[in-house]
C-alpha atoms as a PDB file:
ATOM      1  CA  UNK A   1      11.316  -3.798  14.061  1.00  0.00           C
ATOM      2  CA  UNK A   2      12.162  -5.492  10.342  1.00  0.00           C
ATOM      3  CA  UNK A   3      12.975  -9.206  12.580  1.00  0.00           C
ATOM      4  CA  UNK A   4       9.441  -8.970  14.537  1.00  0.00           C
ATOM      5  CA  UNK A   5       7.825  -8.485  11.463  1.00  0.00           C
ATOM      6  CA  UNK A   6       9.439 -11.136   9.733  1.00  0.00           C
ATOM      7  CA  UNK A   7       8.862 -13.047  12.037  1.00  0.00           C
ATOM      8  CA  UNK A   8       5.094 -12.221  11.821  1.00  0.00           C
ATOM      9  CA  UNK A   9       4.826 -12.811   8.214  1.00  0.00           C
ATOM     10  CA  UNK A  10       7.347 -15.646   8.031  1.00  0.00           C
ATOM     11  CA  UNK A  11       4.197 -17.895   7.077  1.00  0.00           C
ATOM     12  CA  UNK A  12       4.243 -16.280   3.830  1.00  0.00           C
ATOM     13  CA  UNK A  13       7.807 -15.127   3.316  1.00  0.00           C
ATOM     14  CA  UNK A  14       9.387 -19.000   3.499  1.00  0.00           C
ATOM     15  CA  UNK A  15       7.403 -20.071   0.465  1.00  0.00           C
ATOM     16  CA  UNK A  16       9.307 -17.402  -1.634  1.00  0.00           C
ATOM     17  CA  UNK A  17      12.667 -17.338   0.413  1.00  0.00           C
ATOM     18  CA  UNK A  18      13.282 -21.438   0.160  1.00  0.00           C
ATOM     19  CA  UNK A  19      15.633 -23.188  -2.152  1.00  0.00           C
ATOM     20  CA  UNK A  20      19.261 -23.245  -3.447  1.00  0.00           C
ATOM     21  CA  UNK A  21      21.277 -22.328  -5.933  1.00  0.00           C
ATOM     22  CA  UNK A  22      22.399 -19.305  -7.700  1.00  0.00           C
ATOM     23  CA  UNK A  23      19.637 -16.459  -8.429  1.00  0.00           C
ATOM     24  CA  UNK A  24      19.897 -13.400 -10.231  1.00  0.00           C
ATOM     25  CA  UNK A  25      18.816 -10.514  -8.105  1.00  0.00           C
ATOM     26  CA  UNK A  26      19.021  -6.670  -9.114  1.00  0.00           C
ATOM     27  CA  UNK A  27      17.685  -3.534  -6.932  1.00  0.00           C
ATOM     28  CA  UNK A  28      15.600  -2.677 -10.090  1.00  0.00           C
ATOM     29  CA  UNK A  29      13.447  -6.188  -9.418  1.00  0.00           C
ATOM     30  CA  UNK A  30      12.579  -4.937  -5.700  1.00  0.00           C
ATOM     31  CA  UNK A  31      11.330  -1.454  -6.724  1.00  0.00           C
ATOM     32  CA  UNK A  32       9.391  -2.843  -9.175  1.00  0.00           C
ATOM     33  CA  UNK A  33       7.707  -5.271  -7.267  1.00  0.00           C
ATOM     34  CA  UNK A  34       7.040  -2.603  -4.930  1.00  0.00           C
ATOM     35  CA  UNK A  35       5.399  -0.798  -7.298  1.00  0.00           C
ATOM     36  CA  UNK A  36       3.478  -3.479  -8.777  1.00  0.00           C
ATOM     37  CA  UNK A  37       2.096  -4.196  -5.511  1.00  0.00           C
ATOM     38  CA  UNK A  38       0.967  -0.548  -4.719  1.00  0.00           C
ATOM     39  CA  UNK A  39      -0.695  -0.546  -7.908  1.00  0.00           C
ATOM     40  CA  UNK A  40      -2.478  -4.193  -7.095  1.00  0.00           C
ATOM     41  CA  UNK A  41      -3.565  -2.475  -3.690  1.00  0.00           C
ATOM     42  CA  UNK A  42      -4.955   0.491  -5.881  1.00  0.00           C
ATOM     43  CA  UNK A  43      -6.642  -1.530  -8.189  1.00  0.00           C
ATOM     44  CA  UNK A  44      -8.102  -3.705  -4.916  1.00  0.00           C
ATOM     45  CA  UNK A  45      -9.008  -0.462  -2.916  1.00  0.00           C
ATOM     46  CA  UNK A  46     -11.000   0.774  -5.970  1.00  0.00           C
ATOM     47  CA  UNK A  47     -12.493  -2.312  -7.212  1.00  0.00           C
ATOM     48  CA  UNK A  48     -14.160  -2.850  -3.539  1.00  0.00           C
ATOM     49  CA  UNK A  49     -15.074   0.429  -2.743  1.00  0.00           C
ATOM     50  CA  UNK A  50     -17.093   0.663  -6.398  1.00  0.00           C
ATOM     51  CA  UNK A  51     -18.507  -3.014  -6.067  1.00  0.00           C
ATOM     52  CA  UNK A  52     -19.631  -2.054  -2.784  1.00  0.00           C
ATOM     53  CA  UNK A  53     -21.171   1.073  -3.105  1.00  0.00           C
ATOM     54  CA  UNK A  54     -22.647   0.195  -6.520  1.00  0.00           C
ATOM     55  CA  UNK A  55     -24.181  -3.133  -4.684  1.00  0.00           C
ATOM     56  CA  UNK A  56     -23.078  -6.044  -7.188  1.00  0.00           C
ATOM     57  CA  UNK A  57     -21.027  -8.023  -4.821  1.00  0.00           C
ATOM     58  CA  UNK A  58     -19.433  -9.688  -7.317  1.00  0.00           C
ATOM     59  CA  UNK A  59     -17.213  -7.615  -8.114  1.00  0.00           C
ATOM     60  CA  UNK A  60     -15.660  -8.291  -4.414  1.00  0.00           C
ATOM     61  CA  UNK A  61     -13.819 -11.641  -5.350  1.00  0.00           C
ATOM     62  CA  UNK A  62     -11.359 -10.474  -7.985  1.00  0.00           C
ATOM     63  CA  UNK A  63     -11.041  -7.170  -5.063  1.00  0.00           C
ATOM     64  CA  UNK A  64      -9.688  -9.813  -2.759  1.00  0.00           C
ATOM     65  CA  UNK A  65      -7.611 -11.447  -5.192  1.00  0.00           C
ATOM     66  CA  UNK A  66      -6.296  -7.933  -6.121  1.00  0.00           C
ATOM     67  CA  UNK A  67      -5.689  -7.454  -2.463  1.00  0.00           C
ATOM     68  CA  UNK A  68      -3.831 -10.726  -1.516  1.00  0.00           C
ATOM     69  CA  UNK A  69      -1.234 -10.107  -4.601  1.00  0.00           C
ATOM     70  CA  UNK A  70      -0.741  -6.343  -3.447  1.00  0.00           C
ATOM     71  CA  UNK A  71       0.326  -7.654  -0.054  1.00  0.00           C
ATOM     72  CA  UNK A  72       2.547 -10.788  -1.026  1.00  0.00           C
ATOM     73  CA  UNK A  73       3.781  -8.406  -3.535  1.00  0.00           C
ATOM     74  CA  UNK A  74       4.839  -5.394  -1.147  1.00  0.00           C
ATOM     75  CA  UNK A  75       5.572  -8.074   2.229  1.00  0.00           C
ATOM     76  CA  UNK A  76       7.900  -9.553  -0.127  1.00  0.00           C
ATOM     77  CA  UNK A  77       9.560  -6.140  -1.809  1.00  0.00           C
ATOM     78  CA  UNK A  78       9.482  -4.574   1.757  1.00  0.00           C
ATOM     79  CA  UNK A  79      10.498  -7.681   4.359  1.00  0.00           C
ATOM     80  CA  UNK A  80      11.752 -10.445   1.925  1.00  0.00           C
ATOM     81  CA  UNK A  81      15.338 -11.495   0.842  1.00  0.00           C
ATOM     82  CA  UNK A  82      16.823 -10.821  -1.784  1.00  0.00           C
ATOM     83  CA  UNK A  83      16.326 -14.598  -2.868  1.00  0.00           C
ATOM     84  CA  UNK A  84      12.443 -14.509  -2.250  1.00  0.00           C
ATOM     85  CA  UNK A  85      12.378 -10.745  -4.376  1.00  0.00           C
ATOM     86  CA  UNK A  86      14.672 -13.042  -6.977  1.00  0.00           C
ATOM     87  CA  UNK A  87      12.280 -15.899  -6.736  1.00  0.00           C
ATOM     88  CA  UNK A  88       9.218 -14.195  -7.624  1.00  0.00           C
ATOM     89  CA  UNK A  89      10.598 -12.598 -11.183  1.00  0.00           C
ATOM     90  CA  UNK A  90      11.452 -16.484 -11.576  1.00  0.00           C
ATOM     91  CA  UNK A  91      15.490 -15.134 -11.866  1.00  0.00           C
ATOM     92  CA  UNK A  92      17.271 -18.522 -10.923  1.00  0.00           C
END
């Protein structure tokens, strides 16, 4: 199940699981980003729902920017290696 859907999100995975090298990688980094990403999704979830049901659709740009850095963020903690979790905190 983890290889179909890596395969399904490898458009979005490669850019953080490329290069070479040495990286610095530590469980700690992947829960965190995990949890960063729920909170992004949180923060997306209720920044839509009130710009929607207050009317001001403003507000639903920075909701969708929320939302694409929840996903990244938890495709990456949940279905990326440990280089692409490793490449996002910028460990090298």
């Amino acid at each position: 199940m983890k290889e179909s859907l890596r395969r399904l999100f490898w458009p979005v995975l490669k850019t953080f699981e490329s290069g070479e090298g040495d990286f610095s990688y530590r469980e700690s980094h992947r829960k965190i980003l995990f949890a960063v990403g729920g909170l992004f999704l949180l923060l997306a979830l209720g920044s839509l729902y009130a710009s929607i049901k207050a009317a001001t659709y403003g507000g639903l740009f920075p909701g969708a920017i929320f939302l694409s850095i929840g996903v990244v963020s938890t495709l990456v903690a949940s279905l990326g290696s440990n280089r692409a979790v490793a490449k996002i905190w910028r460990n090298r």
